[in-house]
C-alpha atoms as a PDB file:
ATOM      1  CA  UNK A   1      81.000  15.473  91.126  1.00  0.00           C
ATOM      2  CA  UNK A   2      79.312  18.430  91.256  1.00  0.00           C
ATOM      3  CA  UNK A   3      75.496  19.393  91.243  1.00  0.00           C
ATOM      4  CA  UNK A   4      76.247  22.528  88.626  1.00  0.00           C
ATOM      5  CA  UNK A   5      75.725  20.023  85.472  1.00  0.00           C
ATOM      6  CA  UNK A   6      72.888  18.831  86.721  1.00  0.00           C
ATOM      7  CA  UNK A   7      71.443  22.438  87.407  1.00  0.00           C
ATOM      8  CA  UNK A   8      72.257  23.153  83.683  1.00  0.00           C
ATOM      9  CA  UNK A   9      70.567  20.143  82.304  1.00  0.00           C
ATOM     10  CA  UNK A  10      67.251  20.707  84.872  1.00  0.00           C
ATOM     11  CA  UNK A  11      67.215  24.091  83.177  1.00  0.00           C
ATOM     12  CA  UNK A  12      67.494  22.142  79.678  1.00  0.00           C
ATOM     13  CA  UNK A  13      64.972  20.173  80.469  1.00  0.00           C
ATOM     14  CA  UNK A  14      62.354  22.908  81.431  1.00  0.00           C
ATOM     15  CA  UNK A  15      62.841  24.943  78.270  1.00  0.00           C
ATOM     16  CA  UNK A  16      62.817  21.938  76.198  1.00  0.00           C
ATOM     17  CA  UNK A  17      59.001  22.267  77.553  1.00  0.00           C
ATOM     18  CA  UNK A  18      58.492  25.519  76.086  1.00  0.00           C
ATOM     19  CA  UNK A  19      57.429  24.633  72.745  1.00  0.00           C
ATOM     20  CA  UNK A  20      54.245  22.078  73.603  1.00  0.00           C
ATOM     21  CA  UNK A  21      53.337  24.688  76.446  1.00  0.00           C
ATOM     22  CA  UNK A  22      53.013  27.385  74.002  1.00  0.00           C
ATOM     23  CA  UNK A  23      51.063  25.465  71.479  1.00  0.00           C
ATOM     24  CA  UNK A  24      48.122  25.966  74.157  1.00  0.00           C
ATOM     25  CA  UNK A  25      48.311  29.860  72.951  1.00  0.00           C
ATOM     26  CA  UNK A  26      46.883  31.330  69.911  1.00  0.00           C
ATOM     27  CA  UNK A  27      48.639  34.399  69.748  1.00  0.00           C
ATOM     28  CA  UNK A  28      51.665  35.776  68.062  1.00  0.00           C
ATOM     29  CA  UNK A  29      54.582  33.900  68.723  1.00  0.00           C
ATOM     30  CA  UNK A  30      56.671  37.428  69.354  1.00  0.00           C
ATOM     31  CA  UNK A  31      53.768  38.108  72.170  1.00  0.00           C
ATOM     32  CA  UNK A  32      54.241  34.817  74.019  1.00  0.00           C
ATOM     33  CA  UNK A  33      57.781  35.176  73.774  1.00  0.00           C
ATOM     34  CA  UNK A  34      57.253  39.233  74.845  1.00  0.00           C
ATOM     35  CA  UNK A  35      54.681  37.727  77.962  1.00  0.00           C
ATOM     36  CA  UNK A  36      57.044  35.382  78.704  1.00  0.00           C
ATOM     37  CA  UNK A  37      59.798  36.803  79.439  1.00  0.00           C
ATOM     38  CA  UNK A  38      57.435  39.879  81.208  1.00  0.00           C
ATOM     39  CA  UNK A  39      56.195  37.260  83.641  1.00  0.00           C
ATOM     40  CA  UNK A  40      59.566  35.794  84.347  1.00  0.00           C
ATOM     41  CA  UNK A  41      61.924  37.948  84.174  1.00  0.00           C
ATOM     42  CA  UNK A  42      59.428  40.265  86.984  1.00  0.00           C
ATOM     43  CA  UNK A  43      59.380  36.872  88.870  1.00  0.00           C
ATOM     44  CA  UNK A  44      63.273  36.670  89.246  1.00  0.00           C
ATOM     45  CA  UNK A  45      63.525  40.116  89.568  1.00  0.00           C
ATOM     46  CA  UNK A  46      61.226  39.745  92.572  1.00  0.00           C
ATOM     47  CA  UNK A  47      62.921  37.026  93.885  1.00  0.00           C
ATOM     48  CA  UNK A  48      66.301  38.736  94.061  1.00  0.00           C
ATOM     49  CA  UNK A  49      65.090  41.984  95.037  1.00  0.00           C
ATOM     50  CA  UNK A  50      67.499  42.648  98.206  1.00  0.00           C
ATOM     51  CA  UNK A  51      70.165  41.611  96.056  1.00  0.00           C
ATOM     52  CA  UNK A  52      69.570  43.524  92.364  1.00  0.00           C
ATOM     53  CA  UNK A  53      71.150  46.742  93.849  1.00  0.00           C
ATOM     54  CA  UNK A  54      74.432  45.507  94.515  1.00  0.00           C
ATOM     55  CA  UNK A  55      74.861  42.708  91.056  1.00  0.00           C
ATOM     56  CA  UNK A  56      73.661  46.221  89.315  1.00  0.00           C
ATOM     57  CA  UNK A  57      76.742  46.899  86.802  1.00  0.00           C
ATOM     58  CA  UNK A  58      76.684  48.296  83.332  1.00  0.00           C
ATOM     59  CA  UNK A  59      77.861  45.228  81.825  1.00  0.00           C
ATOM     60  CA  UNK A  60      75.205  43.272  83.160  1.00  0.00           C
ATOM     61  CA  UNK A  61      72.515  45.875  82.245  1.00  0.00           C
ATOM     62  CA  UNK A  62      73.843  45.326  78.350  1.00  0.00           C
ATOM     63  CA  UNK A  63      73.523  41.636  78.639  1.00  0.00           C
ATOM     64  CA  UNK A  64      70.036  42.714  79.971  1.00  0.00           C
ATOM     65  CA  UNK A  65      69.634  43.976  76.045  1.00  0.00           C
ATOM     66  CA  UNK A  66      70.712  41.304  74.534  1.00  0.00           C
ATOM     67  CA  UNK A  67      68.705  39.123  76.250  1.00  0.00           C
ATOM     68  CA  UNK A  68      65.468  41.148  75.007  1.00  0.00           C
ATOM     69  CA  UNK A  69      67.435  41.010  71.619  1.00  0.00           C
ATOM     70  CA  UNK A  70      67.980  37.196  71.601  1.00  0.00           C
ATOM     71  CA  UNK A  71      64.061  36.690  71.431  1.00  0.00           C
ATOM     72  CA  UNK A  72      63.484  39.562  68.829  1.00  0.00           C
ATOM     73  CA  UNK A  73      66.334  37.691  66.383  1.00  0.00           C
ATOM     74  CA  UNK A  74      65.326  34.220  66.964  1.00  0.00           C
ATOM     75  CA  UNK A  75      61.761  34.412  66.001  1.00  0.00           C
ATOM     76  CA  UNK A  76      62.804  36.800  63.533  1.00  0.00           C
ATOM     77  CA  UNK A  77      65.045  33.878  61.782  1.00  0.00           C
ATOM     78  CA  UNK A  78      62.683  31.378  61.721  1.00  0.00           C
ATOM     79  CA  UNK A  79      60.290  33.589  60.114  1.00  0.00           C
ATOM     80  CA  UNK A  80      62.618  33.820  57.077  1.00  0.00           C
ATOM     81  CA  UNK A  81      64.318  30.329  57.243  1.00  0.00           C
ATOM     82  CA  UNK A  82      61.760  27.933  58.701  1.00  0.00           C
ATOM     83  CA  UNK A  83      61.741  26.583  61.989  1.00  0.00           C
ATOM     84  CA  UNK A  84      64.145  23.655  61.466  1.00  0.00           C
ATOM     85  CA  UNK A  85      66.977  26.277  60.386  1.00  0.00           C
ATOM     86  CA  UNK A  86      66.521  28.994  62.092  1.00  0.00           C
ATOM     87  CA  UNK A  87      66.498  27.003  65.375  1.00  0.00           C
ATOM     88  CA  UNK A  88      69.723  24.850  64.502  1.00  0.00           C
ATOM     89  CA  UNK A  89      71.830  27.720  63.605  1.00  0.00           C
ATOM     90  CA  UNK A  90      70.395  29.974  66.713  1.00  0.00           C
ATOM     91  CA  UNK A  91      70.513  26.705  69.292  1.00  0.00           C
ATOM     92  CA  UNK A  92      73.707  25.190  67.189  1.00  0.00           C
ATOM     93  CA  UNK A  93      76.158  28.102  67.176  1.00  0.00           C
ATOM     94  CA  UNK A  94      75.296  29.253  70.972  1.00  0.00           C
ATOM     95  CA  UNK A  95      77.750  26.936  72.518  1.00  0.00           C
ATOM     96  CA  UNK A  96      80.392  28.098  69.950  1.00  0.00           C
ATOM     97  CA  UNK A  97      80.275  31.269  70.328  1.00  0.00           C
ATOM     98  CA  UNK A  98      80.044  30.726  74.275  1.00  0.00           C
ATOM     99  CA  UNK A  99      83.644  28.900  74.143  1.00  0.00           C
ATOM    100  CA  UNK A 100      85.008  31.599  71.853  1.00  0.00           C
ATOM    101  CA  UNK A 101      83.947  34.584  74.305  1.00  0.00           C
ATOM    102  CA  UNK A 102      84.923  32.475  77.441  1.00  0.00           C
ATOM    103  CA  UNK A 103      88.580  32.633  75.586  1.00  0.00           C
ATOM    104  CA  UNK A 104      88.420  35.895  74.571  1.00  0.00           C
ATOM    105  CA  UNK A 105      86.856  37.497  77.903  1.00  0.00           C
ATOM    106  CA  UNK A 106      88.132  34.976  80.467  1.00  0.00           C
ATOM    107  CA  UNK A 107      91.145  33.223  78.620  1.00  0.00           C
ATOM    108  CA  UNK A 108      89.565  29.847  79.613  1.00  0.00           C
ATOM    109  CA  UNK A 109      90.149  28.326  76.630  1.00  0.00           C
ATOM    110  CA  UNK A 110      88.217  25.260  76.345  1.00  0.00           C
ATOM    111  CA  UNK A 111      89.474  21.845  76.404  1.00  0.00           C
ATOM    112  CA  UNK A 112      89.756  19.291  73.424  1.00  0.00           C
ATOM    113  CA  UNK A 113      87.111  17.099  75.060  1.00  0.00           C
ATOM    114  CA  UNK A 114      84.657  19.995  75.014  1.00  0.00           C
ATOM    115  CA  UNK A 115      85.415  20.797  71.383  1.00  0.00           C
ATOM    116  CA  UNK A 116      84.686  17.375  69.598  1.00  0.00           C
ATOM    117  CA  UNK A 117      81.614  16.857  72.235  1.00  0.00           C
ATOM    118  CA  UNK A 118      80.371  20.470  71.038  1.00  0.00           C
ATOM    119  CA  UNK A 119      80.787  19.777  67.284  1.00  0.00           C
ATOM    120  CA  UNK A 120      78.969  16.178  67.849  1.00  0.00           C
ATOM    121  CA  UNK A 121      76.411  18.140  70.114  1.00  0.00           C
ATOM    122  CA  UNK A 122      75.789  20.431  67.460  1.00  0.00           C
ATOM    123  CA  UNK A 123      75.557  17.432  64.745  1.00  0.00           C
ATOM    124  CA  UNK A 124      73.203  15.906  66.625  1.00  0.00           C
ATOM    125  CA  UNK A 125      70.941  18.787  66.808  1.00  0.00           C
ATOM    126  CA  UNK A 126      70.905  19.363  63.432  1.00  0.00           C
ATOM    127  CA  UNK A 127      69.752  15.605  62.736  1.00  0.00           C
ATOM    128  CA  UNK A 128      67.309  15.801  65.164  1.00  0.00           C
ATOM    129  CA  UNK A 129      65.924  19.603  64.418  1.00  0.00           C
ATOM    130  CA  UNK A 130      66.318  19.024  60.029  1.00  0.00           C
ATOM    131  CA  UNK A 131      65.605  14.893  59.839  1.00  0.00           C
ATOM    132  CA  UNK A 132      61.782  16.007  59.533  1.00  0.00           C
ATOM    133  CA  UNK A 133      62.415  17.628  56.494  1.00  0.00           C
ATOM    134  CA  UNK A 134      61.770  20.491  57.186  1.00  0.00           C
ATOM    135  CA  UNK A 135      62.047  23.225  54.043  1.00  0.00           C
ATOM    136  CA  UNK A 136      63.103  26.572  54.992  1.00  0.00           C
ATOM    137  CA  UNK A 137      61.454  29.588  53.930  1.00  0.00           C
ATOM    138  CA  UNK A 138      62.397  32.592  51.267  1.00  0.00           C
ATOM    139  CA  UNK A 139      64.866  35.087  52.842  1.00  0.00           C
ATOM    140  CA  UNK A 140      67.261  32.107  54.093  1.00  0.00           C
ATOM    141  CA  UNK A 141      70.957  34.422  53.876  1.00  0.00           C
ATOM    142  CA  UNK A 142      68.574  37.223  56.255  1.00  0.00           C
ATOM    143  CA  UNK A 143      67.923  34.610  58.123  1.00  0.00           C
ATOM    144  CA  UNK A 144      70.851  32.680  59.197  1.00  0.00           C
ATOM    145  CA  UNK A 145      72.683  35.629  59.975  1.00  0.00           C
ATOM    146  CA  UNK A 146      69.632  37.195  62.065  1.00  0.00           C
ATOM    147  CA  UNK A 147      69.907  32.941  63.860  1.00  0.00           C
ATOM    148  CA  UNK A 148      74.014  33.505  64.099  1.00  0.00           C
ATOM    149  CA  UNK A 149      73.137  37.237  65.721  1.00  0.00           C
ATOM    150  CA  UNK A 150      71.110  35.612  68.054  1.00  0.00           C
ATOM    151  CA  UNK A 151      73.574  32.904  69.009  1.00  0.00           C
ATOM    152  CA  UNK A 152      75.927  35.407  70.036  1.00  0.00           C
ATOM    153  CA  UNK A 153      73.471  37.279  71.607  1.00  0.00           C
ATOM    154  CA  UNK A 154      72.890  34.516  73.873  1.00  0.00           C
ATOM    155  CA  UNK A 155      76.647  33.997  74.376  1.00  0.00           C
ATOM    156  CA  UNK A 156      77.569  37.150  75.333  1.00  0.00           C
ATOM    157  CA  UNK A 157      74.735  36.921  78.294  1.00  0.00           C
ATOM    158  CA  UNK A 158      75.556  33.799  79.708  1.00  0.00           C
ATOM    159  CA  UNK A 159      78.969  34.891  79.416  1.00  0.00           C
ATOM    160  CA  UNK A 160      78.565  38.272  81.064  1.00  0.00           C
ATOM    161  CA  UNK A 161      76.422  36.229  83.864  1.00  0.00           C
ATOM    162  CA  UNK A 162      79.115  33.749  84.319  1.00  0.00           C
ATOM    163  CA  UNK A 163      81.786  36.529  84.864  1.00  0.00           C
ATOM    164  CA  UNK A 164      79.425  38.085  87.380  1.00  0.00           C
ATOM    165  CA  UNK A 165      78.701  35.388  89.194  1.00  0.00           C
ATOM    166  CA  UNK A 166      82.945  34.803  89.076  1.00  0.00           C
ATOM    167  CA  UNK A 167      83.185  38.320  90.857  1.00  0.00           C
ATOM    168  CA  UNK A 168      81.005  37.274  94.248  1.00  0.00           C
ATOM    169  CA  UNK A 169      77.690  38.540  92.765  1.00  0.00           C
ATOM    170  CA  UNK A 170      74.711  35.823  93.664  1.00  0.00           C
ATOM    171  CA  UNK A 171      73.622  34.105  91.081  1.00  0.00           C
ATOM    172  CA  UNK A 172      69.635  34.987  92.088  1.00  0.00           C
ATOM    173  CA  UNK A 173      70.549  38.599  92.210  1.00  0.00           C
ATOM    174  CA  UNK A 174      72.465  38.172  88.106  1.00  0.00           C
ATOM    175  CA  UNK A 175      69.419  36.484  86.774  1.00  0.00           C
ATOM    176  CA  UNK A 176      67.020  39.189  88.821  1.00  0.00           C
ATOM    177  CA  UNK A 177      68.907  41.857  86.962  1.00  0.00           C
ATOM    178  CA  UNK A 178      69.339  40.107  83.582  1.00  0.00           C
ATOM    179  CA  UNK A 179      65.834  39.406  82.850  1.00  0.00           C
ATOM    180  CA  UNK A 180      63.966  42.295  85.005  1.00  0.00           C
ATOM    181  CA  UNK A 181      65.780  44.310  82.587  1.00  0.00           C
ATOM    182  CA  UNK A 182      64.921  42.468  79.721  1.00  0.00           C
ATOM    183  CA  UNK A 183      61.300  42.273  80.352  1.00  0.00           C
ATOM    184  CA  UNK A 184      61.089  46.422  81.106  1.00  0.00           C
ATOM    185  CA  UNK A 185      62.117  46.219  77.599  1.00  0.00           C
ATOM    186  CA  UNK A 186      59.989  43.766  76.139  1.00  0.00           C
ATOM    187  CA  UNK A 187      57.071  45.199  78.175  1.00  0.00           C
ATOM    188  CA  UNK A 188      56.355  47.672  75.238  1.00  0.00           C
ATOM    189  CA  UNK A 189      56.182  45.007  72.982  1.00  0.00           C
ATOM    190  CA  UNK A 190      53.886  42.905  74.733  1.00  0.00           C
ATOM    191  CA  UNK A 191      51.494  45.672  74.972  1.00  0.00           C
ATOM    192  CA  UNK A 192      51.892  46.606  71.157  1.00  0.00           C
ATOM    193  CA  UNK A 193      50.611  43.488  70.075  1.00  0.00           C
ATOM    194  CA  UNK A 194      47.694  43.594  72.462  1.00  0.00           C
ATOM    195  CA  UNK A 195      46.965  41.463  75.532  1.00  0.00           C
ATOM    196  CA  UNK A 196      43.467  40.539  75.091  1.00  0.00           C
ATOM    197  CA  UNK A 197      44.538  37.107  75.027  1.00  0.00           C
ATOM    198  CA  UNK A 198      45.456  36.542  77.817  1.00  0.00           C
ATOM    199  CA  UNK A 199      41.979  36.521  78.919  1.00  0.00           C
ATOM    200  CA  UNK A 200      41.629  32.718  77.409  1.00  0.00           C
ATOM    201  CA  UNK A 201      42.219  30.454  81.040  1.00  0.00           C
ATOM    202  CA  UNK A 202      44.245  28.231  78.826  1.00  0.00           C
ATOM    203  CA  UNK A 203      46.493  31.076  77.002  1.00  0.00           C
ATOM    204  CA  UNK A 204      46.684  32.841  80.854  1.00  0.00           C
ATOM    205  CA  UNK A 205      47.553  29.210  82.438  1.00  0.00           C
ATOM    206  CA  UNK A 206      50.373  28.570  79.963  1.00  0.00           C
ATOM    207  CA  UNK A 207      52.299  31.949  79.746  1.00  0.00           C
ATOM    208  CA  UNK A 208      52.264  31.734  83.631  1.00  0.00           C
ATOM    209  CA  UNK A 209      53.772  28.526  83.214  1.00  0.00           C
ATOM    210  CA  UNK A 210      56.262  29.787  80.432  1.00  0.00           C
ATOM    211  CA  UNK A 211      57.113  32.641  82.234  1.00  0.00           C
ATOM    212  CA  UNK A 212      57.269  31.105  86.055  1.00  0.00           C
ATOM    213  CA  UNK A 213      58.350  27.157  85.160  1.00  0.00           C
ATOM    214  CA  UNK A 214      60.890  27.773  82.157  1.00  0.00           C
ATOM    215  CA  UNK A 215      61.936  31.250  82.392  1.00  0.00           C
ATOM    216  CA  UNK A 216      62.273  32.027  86.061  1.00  0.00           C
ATOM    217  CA  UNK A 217      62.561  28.544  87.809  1.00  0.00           C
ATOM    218  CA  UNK A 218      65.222  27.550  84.418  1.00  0.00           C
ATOM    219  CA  UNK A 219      67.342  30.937  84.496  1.00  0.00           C
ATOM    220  CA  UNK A 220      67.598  30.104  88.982  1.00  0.00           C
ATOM    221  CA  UNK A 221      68.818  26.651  88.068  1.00  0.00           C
ATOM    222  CA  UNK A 222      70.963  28.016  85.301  1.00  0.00           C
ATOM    223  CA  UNK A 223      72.775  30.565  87.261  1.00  0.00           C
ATOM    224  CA  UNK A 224      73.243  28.196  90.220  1.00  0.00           C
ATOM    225  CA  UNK A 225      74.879  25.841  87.568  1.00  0.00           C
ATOM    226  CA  UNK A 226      77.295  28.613  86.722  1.00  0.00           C
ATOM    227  CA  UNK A 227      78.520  28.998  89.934  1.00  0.00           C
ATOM    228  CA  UNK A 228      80.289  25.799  89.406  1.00  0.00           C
ATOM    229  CA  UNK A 229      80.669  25.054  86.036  1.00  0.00           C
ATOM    230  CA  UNK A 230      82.758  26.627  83.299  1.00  0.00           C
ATOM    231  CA  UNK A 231      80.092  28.297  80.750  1.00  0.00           C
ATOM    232  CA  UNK A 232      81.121  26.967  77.962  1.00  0.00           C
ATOM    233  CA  UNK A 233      80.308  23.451  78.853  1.00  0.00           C
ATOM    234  CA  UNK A 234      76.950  24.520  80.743  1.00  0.00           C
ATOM    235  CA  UNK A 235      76.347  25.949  77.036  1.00  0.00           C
ATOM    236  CA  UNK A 236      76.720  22.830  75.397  1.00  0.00           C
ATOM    237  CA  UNK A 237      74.725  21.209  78.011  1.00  0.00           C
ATOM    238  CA  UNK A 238      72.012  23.095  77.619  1.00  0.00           C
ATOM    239  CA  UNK A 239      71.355  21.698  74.054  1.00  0.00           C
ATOM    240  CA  UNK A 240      69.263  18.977  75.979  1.00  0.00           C
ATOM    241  CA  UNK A 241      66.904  21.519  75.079  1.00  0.00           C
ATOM    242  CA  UNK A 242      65.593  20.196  71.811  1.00  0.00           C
ATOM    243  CA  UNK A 243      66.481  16.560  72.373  1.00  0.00           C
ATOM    244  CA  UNK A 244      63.786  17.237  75.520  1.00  0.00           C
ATOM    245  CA  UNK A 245      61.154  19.351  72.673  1.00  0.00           C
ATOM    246  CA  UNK A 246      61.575  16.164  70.624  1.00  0.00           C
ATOM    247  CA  UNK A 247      60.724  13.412  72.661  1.00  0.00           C
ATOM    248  CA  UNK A 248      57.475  15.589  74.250  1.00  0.00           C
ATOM    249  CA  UNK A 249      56.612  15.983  70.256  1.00  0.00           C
ATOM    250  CA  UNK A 250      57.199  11.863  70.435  1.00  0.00           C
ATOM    251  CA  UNK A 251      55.115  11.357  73.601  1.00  0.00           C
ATOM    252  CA  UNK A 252      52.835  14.193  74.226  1.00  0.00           C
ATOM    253  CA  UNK A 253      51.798  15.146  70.606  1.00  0.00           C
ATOM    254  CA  UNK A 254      51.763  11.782  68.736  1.00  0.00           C
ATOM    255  CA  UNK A 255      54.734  12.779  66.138  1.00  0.00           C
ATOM    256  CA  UNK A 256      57.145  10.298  64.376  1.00  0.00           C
ATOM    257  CA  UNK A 257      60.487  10.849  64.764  1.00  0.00           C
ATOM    258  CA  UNK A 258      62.441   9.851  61.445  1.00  0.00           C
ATOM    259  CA  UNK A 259      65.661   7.714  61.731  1.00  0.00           C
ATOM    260  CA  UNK A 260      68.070  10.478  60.839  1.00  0.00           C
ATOM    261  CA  UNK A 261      66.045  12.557  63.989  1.00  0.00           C
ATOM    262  CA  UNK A 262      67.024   9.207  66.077  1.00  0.00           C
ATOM    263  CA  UNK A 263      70.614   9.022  65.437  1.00  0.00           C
ATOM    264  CA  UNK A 264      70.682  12.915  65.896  1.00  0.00           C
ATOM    265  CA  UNK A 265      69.188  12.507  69.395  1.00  0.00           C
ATOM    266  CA  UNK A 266      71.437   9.508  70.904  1.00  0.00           C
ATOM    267  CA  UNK A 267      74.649  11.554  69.210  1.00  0.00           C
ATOM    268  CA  UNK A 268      73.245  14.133  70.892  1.00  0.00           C
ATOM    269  CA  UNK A 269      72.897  12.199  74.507  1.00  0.00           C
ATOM    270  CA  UNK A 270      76.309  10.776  74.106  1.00  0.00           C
ATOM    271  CA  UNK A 271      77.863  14.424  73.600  1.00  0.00           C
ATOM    272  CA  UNK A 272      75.834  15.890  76.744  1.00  0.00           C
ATOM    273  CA  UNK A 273      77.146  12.906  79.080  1.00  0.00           C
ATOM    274  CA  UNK A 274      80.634  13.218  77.408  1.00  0.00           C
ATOM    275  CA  UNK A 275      80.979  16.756  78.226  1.00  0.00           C
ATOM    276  CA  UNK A 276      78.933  16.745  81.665  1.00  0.00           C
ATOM    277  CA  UNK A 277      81.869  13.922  83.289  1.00  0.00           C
ATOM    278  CA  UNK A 278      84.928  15.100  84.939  1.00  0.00           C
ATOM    279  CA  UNK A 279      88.168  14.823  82.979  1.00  0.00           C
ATOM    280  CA  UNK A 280      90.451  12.270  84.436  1.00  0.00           C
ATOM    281  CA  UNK A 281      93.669  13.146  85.568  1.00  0.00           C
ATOM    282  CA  UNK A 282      92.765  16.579  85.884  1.00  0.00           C
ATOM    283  CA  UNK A 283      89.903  17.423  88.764  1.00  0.00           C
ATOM    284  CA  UNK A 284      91.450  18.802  91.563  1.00  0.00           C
ATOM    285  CA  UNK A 285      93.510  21.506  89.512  1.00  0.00           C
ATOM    286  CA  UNK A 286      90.595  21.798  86.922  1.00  0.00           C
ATOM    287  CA  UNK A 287      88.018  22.216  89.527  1.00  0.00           C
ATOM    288  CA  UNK A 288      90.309  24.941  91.071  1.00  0.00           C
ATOM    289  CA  UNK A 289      90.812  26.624  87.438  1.00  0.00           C
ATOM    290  CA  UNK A 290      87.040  26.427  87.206  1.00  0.00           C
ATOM    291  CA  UNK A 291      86.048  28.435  90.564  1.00  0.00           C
ATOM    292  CA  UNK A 292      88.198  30.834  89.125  1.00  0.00           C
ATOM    293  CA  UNK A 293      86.250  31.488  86.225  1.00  0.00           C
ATOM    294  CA  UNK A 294      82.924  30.964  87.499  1.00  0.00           C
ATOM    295  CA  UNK A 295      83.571  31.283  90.851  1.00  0.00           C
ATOM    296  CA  UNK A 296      82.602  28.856  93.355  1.00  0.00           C
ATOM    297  CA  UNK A 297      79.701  30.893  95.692  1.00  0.00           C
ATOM    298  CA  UNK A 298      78.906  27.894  98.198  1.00  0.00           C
ATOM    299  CA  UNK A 299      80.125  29.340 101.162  1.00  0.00           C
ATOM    300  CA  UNK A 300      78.591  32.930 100.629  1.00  0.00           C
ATOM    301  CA  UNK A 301      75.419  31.960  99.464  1.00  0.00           C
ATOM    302  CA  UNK A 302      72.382  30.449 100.644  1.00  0.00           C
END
């Protein structure tokens, strides 16, 4: 079996952190996310450099956008639907939308396996995310479509990585481009809420762990688990994220977990290890019908 799920997952697993890093912060949430994704996306950026020039393509610079865009919308959301929402609908419909572009864009249309372990994925989520009760806020119909606009959002850049990364580009070099560009744009946003902040050790500390540990270190595991595995299932993977969120809540923070939030999070586990194993019957000619979407970069790159 491949390392690529595992990749995905160790990417999962490091912005399932996110959340109790940034509770270390006192500012805006739209400033962490802006500082963030400054100090991470200049890290991969730097980290690719001798290979930005040549992934440089002008679909890649719009996924760039949307990647700036995907923060924007999701805090957005759960400003006018509550956290529980907003992040379900956001998280939730990412896969989705992933499988339905990776039709459209690649015609890879997904398997029947992936489908009923993305709708249980998804399930589970929502048990986990909503079994707290959660109430959502006023502007709820602004809202979930702002959540769905980010969901695509985030689709259409892990798809336009994936087909990248399918074309010979390196992985390093895709992420370097994707999120330098994003934070140039976010830059301006950072500074327009201020960055006197950042002057608190323990606000500096965690956005360079936010921006270094799950932004850059995630996005170079999550592009080297695209070189091998089919986007739409390292989408689905990648809802480890708030099964991950949860259990630090559990552990680090002292919260209860309610039994509808329990049952979310093993359907949940049972989904990611359904759609993480091989098919039988069907891995030497998959595996060759995979490279061909995501291209296999093994013997061309470090």
């Amino acid at each position: 079996m491949k390392n690529g799920p595992l990749a995905v997952v160790g990417a999962a697993v490091l912005w399932g952190t996110a959340g109790t890093a940034g509770l270390l912060v006192s500012a805006d949430s739209v400033a962490l996310a802006a500082a963030r994704l400054v100090v991470g996306g200049a890290a991969l950026a730097v980290f690719a450099r001798s290979g930005l020039r040549r992934a440089l393509r002008p679909g890649l610079l719009l996924a760039a956008v949307a990647v700036a865009a995907y923060q924007l919308c999701f805090f957005a959301a759960v400003a006018r639907t509550g956290v529980a929402i907003g992040t379900v609908v956001a998280i939730g419909s990412g896969p989705v939308f992933t499988g339905l572009l990776s039709w459209a864009l690649h015609r890879r249309r997904p398997s029947g396996r992936w489908a009923a372990a993305t709708a249980a994925a998804v399930a589970g989520c929502v048990a986990l995310i909503a079994g707290g009760g959660a109430e959502a806020g006023g502007q709820v119909v602004s809202g979930v479509l702002l959540a769905l606009l980010g969901g695509l959002l985030y689709a259409f850049y892990a798809v336009s990585a994936a087909g990248a990364i399918g074309a010979g580009a390196e992985s390093n070099a895709v992420m370097g481009v994707l999120f330098g560009g994003a934070a140039v744009l976010m830059l301006p946003v950072l500074l327009w809420q201020g960055v006197g902040w950042l002057g608190e050790p323990a606000s500096l500390l965690a956005v360079l762990y936010l921006g270094l540990g799950t932004t850059a270190l995630s996005y170079f595991l999550y592009g080297r688990g695209l070189r091998t595995t089919p986007v739409a299932t390292a989408a689905t993977l990648a809802l480890a994220e708030p099964a991950v969120a949860a259990l630090l809540g559990l552990v680090v923070l002292g919260e209860r977990l309610t039994p509808v939030s329990v049952a979310g999070l093993v359907l949940l586990a049972i989904s990611l290890v359904a759609v993480a194993l091989p098919e039988k019957g069907r891995g030497t000619v998959r595996e060759r019908e995979d490279d061909s979407v995501v291209g296999r970069e093994v013997p061309v790159e470090r």
